[in-house]
Protein backbone atom coordinates (compact mmCIF):
# COMPACT_ATOMS: atom_id res chain seq x y z
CA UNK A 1 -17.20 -19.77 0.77
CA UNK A 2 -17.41 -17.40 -2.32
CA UNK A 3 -14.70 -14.94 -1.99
CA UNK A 4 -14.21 -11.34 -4.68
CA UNK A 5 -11.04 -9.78 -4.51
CA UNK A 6 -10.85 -6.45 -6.19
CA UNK A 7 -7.53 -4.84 -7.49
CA UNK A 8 -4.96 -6.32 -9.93
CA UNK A 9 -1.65 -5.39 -8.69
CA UNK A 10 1.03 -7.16 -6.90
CA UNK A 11 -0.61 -6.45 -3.75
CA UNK A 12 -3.97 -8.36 -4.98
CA UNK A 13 -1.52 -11.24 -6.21
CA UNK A 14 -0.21 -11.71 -2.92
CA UNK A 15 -3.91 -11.22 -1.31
CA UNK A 16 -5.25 -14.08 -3.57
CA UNK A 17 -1.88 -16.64 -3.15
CA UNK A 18 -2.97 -16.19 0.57
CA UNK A 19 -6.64 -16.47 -0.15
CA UNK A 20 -6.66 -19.96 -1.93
CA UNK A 21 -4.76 -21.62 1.11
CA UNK A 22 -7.51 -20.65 3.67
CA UNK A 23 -9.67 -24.18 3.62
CA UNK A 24 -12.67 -21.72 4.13
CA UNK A 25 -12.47 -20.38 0.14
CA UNK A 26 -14.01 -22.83 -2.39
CA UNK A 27 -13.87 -20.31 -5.39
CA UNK A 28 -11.90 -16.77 -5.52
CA UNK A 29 -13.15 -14.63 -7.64
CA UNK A 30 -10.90 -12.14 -9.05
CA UNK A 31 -11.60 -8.22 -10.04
CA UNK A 32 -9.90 -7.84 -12.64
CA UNK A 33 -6.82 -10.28 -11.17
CA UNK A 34 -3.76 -10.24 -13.27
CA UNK A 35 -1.10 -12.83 -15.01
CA UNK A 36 -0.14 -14.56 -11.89
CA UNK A 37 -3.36 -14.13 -9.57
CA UNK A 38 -5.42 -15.81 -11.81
CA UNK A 39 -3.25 -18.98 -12.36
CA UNK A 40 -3.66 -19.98 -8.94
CA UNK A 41 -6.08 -22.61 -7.97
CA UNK A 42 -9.78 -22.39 -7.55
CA UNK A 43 -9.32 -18.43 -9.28
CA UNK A 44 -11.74 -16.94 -11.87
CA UNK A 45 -10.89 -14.06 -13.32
CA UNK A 46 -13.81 -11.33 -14.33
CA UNK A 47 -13.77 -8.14 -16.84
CA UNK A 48 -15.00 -6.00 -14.02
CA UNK A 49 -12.17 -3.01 -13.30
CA UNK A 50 -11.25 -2.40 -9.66
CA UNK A 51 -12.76 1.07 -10.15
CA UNK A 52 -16.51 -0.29 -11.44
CA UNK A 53 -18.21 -0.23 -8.09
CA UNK A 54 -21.93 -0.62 -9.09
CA UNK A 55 -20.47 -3.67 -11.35
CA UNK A 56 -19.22 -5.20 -8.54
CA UNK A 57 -21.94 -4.82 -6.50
CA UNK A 58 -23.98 -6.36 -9.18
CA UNK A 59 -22.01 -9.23 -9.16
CA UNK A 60 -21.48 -9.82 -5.72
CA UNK A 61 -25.53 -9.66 -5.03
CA UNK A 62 -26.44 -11.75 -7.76
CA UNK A 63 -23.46 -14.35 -7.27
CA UNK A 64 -23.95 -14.73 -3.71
CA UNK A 65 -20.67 -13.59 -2.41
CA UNK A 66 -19.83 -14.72 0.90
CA UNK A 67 -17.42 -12.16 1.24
CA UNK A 68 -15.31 -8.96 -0.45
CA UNK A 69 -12.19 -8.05 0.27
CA UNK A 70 -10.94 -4.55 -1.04
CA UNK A 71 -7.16 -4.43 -2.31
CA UNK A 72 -6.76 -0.95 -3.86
CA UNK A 73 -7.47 2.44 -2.36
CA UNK A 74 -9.20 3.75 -4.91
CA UNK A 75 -12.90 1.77 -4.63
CA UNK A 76 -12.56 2.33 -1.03
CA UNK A 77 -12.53 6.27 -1.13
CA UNK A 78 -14.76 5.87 -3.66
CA UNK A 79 -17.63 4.44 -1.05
CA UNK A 80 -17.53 0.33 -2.30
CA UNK A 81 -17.81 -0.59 1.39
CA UNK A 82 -21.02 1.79 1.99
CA UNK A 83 -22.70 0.43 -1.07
CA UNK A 84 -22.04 -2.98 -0.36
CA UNK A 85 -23.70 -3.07 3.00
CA UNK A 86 -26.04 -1.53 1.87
CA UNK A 87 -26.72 -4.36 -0.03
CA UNK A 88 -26.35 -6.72 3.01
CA UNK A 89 -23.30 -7.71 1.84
CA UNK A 90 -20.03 -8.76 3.66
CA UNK A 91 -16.87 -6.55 2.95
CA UNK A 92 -13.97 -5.99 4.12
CA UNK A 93 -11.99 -2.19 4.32
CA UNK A 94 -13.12 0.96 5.59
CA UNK A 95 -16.31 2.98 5.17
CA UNK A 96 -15.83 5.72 2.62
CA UNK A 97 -16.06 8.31 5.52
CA UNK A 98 -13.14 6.34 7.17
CA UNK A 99 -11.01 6.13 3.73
CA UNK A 100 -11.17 9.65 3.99
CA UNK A 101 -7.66 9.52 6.20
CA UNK A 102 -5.83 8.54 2.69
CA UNK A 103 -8.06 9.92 0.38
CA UNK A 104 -7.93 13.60 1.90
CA UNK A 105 -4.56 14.77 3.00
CA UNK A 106 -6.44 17.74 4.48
CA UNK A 107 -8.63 15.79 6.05
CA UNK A 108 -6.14 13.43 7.58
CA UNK A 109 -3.52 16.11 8.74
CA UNK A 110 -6.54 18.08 10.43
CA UNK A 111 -7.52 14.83 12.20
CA UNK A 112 -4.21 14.40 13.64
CA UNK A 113 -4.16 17.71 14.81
CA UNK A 114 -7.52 17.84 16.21
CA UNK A 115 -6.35 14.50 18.21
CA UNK A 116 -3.22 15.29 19.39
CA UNK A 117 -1.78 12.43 16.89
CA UNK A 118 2.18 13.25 16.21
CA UNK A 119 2.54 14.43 12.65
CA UNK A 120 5.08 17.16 11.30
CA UNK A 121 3.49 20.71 10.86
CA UNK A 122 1.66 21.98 7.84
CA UNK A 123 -0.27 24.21 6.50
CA UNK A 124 -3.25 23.74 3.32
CA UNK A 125 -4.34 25.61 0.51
CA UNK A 126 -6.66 25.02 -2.63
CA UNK A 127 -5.59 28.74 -3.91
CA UNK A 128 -2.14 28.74 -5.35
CA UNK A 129 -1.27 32.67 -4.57
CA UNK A 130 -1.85 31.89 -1.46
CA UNK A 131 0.32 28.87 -1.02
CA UNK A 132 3.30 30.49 -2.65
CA UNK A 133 3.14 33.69 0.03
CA UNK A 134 3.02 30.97 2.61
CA UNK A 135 6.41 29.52 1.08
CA UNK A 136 8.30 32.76 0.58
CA UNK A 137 7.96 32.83 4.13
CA UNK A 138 9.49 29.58 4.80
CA UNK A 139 12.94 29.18 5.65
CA UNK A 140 14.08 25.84 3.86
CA UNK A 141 12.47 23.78 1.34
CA UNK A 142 9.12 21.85 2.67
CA UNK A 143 7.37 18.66 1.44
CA UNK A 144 4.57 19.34 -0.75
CA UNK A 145 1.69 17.12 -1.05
CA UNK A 146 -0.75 16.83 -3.08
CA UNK A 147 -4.04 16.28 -1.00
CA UNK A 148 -5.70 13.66 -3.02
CA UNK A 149 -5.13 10.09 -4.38
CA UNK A 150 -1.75 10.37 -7.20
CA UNK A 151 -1.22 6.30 -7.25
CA UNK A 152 1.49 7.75 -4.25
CA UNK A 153 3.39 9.83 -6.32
CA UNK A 154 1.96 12.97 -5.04
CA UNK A 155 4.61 13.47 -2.07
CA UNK A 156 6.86 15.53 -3.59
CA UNK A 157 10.69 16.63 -1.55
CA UNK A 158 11.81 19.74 -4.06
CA UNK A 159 15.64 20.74 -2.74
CA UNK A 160 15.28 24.66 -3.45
CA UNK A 161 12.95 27.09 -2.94
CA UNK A 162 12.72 27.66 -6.46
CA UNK A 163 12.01 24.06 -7.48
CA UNK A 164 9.17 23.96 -4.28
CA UNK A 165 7.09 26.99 -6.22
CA UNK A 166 7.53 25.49 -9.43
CA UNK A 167 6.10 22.07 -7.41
CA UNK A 168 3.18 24.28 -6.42
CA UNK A 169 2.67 25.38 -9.92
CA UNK A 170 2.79 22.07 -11.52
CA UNK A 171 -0.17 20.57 -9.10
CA UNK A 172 -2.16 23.35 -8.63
CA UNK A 173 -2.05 25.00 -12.17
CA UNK A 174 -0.73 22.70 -14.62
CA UNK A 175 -2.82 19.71 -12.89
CA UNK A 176 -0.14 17.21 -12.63
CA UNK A 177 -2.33 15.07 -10.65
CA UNK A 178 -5.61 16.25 -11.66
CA UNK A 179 -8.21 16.72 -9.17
CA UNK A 180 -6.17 14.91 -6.48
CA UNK A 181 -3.74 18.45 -6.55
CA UNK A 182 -6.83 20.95 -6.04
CA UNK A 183 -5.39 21.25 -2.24
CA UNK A 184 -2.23 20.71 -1.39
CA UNK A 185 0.22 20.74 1.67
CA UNK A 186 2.95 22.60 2.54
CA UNK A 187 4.64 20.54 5.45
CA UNK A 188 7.48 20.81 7.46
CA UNK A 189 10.48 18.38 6.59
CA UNK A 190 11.39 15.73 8.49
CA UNK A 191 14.08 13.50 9.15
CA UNK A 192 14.67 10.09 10.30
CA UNK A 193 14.38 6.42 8.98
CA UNK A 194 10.28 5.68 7.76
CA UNK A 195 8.84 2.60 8.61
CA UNK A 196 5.61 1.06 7.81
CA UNK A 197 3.28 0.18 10.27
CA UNK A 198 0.19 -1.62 9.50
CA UNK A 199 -2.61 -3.33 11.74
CA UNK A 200 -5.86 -5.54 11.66
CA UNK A 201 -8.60 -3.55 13.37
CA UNK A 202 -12.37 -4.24 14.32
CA UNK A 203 -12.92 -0.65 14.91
CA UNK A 204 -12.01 -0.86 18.75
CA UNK A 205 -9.12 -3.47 18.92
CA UNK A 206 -6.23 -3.60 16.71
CA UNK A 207 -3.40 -6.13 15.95
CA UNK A 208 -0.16 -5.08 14.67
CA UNK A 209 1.48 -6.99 10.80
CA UNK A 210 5.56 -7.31 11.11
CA UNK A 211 6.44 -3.90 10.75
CA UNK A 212 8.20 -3.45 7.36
CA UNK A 213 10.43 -0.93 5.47
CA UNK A 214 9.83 0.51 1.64
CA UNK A 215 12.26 1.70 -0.39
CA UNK A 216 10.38 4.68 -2.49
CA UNK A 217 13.40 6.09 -4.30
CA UNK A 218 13.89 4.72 -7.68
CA UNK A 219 18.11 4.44 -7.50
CA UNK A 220 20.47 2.63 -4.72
CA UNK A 221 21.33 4.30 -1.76
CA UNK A 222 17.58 6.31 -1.87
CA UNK A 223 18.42 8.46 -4.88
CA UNK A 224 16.34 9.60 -7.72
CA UNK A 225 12.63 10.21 -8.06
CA UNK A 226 10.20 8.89 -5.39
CA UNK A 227 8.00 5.73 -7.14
CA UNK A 228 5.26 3.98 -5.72
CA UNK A 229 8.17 1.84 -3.91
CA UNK A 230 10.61 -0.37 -5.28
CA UNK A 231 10.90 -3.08 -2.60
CA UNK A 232 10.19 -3.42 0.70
CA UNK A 233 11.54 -5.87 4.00
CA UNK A 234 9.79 -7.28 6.94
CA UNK A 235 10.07 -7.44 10.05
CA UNK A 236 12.31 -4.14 10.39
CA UNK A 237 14.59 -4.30 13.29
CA UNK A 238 13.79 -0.57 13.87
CA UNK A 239 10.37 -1.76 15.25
CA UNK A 240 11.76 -2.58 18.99
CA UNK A 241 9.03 -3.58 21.34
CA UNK A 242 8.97 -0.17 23.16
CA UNK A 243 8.97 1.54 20.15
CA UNK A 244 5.82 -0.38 19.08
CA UNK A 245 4.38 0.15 22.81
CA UNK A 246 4.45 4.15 22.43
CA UNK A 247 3.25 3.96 18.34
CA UNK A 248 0.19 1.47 19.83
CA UNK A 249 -0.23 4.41 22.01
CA UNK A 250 0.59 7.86 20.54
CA UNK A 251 -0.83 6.84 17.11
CA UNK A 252 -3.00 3.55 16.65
CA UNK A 253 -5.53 4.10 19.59
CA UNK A 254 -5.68 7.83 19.36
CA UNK A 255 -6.47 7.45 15.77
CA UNK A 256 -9.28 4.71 16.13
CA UNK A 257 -10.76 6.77 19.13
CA UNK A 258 -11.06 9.45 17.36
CA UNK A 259 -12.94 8.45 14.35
CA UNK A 260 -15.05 6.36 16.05
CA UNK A 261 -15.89 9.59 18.01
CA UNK A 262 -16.24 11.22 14.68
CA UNK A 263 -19.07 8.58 14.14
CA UNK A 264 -16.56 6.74 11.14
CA UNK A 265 -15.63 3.71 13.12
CA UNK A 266 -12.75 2.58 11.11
CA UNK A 267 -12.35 -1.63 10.14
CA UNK A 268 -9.99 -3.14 7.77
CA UNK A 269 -6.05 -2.49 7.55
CA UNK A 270 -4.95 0.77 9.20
CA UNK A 271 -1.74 1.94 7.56
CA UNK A 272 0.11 4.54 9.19
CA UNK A 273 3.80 5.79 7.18
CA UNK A 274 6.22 6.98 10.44
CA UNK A 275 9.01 8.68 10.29
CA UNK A 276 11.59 8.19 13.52
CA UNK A 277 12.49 11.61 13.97
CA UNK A 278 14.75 12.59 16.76
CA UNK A 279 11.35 14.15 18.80
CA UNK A 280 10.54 10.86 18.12
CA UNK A 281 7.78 8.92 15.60
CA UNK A 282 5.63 10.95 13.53
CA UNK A 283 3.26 9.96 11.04
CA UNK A 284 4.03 11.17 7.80
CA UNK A 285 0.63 9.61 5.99
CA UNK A 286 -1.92 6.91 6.94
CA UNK A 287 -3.22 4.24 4.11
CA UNK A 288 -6.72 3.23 4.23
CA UNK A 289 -5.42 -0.45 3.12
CA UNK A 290 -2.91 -3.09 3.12
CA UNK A 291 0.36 -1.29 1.93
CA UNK A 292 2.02 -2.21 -2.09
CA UNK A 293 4.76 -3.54 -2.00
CA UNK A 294 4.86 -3.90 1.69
CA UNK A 295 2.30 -6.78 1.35
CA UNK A 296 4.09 -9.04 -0.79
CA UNK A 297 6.56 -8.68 2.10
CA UNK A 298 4.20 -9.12 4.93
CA UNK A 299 1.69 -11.50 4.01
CA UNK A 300 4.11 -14.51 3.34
CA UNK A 301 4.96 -14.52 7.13
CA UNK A 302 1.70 -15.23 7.97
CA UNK A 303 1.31 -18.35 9.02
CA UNK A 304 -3.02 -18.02 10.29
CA UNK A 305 -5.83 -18.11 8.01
CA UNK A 306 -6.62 -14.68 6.45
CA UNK A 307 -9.64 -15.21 6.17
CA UNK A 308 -10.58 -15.57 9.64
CA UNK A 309 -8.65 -12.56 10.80
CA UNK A 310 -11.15 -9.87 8.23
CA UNK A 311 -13.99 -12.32 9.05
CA UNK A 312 -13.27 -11.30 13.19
CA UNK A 313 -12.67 -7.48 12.08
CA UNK A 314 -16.09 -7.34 10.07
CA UNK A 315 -18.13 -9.02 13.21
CA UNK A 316 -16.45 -7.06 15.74
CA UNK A 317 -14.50 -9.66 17.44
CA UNK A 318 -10.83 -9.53 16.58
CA UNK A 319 -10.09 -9.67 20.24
CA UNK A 320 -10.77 -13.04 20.11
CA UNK A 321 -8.09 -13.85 17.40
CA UNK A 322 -4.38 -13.95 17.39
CA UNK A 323 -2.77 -14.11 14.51
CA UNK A 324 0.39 -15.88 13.95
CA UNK A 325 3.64 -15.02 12.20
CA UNK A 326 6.35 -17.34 10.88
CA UNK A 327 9.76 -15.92 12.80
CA UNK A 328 11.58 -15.38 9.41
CA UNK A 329 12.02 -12.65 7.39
CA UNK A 330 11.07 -11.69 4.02
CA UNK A 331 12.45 -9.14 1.81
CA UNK A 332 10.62 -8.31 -1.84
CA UNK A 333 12.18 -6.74 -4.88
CA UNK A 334 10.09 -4.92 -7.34
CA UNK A 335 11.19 -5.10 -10.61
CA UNK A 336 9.84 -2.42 -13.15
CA UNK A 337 10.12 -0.74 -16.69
CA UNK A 338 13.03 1.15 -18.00
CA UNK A 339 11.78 4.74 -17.34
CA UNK A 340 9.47 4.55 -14.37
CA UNK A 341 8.14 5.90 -12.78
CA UNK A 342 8.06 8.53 -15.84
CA UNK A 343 6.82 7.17 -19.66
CA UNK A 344 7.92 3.74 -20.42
CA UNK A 345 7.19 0.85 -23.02
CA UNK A 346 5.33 -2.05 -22.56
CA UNK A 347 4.61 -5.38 -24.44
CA UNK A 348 8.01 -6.48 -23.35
CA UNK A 349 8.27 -10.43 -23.37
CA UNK A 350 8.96 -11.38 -19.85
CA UNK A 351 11.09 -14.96 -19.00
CA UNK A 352 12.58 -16.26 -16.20
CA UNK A 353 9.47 -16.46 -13.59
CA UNK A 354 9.44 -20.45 -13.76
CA UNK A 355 13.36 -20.54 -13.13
CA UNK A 356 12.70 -17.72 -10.06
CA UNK A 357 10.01 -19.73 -8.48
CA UNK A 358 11.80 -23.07 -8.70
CA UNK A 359 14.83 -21.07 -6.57
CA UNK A 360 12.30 -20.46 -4.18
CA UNK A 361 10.99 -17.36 -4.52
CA UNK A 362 7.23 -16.07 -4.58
CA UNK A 363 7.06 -14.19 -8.18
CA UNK A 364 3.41 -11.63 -7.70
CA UNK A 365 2.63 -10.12 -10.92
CA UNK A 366 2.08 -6.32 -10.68
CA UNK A 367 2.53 -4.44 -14.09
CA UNK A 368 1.94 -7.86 -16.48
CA UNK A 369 -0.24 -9.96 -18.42
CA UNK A 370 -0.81 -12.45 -20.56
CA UNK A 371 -0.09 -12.11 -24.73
CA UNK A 372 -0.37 -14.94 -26.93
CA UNK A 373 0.77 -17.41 -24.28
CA UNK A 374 3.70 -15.35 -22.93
CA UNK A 375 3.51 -13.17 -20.11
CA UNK A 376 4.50 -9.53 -21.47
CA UNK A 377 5.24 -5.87 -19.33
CA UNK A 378 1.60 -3.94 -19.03
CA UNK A 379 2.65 -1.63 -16.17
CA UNK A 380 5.76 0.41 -14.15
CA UNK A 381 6.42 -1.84 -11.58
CA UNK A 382 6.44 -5.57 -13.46
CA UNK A 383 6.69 -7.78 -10.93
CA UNK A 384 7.77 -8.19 -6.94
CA UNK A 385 10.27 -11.20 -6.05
CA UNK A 386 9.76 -12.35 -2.47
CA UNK A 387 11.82 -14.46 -0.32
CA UNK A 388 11.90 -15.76 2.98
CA UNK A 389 14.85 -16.41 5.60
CA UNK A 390 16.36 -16.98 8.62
CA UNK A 391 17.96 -13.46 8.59
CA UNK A 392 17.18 -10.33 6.09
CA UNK A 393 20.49 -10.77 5.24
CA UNK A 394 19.47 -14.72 3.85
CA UNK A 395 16.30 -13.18 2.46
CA UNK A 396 17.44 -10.79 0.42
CA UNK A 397 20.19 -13.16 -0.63
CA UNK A 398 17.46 -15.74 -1.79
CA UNK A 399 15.32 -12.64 -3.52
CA UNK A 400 18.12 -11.54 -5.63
CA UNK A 401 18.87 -14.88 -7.09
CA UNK A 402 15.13 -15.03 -8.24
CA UNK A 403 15.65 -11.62 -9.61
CA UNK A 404 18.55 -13.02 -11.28
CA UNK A 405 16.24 -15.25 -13.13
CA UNK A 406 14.07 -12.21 -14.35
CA UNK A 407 14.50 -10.80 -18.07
CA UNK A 408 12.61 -8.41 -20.14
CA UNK A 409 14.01 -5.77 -22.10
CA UNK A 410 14.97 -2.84 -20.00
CA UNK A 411 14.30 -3.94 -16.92
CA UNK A 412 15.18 -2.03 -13.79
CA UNK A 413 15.58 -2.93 -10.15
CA UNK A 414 17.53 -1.81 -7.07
CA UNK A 415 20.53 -3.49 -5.74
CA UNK A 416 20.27 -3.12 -2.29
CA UNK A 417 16.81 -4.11 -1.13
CA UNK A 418 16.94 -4.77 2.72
CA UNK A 419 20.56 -3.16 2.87
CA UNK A 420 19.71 -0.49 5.18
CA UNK A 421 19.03 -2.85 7.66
């Protein structure tokens, strides 16, 4: 089988390290890949950008892809699935009517409403008077959103009311995020450990991943500026079997009733962000794929063949599979620039990664690439050290001694990965 991956992140690392052990894949094809990815047996790399979808298309038809799978959100909102198919072409990942539950906030809070799907309050605006009468009558500081895609830094939590309008005025005025900020929402806070839940889905049956944990603040102990998440741990011992039971049942079937009903069937990886608040979980935001960095946590404790879990999920049948997890735990810690997830320098030589690997760690390449035979800092978050164990407690043990290994200059990580747990 001829398999494309699109993306070049960590995620798409992880996604490919998984690929090339499935005795299905003969060549993995890689869109645009990265450092690490393309290292990996039976990997080619192409100059085609995650974001090119008609050059992927191209390439897919006149290669004879067997099959695409989708890593980023980006191509996916952008409609790669619908053009694919309708190219007779396999993909994997949601319709770009589905994708529309990460790629419109509006969209996705009004579908949850509309369903009766548990989800804090809020109200949306595209006109920025507007919003800022709405939040003069508020009586404590909300979350503000950003409606469209902001590479998940468009969440913002401003402590004053003060610092909320100027929030407004930097999306919807000053543009922050560009387009993605032309609506925003102005949602109730609330409280409670988040946890990620992600699951396969066919469009009518669903299996749940190890549910994991992210750690989006930048400093220890959750302080500083929210990043695209700085590590993340699987399985989380929040995730109880009768707390999975009423999320299967409050969230997961709800949600792929009702777009089905909406004529969107949705198939690929449904992500849905939950906050455990004391009225119990709510989802804070669904993802339209496989999570970053909660994948390079996830997908090492899978012990089936990937491939035939999105193979059952395109043809309809993933009743018929089970997949099956290693009972370990894994705990990944991202490792980034000095100065993300503001401006930071790049071109930094980056050593260690042998010496990490041979302590037994899985090193995915996220913000790297190759420079005159050295592997050199091209991104925020560098690179994500994974680690299995018995415990989290012997996983994140194991992950910091890789991380130990790591050096470039002005690298940043947090301390206490896992820790929560």
């Amino acid at each position: 089988m001829q398999v494309l991956l699109v993306g070049g992140g960590g995620r798409e690392h992880a996604l490919a390290w998984k690929l090339t052990q499935s005795p299905q894949v003969e060549r993995l094809f890689l869109a645009p890949g990265n450092s690490g990815a393309s290292t990996l047996p039976n990997t080619t790399a192409l100059a085609i950008s995650a974001d090119d979808v008609a050059a992927l298309c191209e390439f897919a038809r006149t290669q004879r892809i067997d099959l695409t799978i989708v890593g980023p959100e980006a191509p996916l909102v952008a409609g790669i699935v619908d053009q694919f198919q309708a190219q007779g072409l396999r993909i994997f990942g949601p319709t770009k009517a589905a994708a529309q539950l990460e790629g419109s906030k509006a969209f996705s809070k009004a579908f949850m409403q509309q369903y009766g799907i548990p989800t804090g309050q809020a109200a949306i605006f595209d006109d920025f008077d507007e919003a800022v009468r709405h939040l003069r009558g508020l009586d404590a500081p909300p979350v503000i959103k950003a409606s469209g895609l902001a590479a998940g830094k468009g969440v913002i939590l401003p402590q004053t009311m003060l610092a909320a309008a100027r929030t407004l005025q930097e999306i919807m005025l000053d543009r922050r995020f560009g387009a993605a900020g032309d609506t925003v929402l102005i949602e109730e806070r609330l409280t409670g450990p988040e946890i990620s839940v992600l699951a396969f889905t066919d469009g009518k049956s669903f299996h749940l991943l190890p549910v994991a944990q992210d750690h989006k603040r930048l400093l220890d102990g959750d302080r500083g500026p929210n990043t695209g998440g700085m590590g993340a741990f699987a399985p989380s011992p929040l995730a109880t079997p009768a707390l999975l039971a009423d999320i299967e049942r409050t969230v997961l079937a709800p949600t792929l009733a009702g777009m089905a009903a909406e004529g969107m069937p949705y198939i690929g990886v449904l992500y849905a962000g939950l906050m455990l608040t004391p009225a119990g979980p709510k989802v804070l935001e669904f993802n339209c794929r496989l999570g970053d960095p909660e994948t390079q946590a996830v997908l090492p404790l899978l012990a089936s063949d990937l491939v035939e879990i999105v193979q059952a999920c395109i043809d309809g049948n993933l009743d018929q599979v089970t997949p099956v997890w290693r009972n370990e735990a894994a705990v990944t810690v991202v490792v980034c620039a000095g100065g993300y997830p503001d401006e930071y320098a790049t071109g930094h030589t980056i050593t260690g990664i042998d010496a990490a690997e041979a302590a037994g760690c899985l090193v995915f390449h996220a913000g790297a690439k190759l420079q005159d035979d050295r592997v050199v800092t091209a991104g925020g978050r560098v690179l994500n050290v994974t680690a299995l164990g018995a415990t989290l407690k012997q996983a994140a043990q194991r992950a910091y001694r890789g991380v130990a290994h790591i050096q470039f200059n002005q690298a940043h990580f947090r301390k206490d990965i896992g820790r929560i747990a």
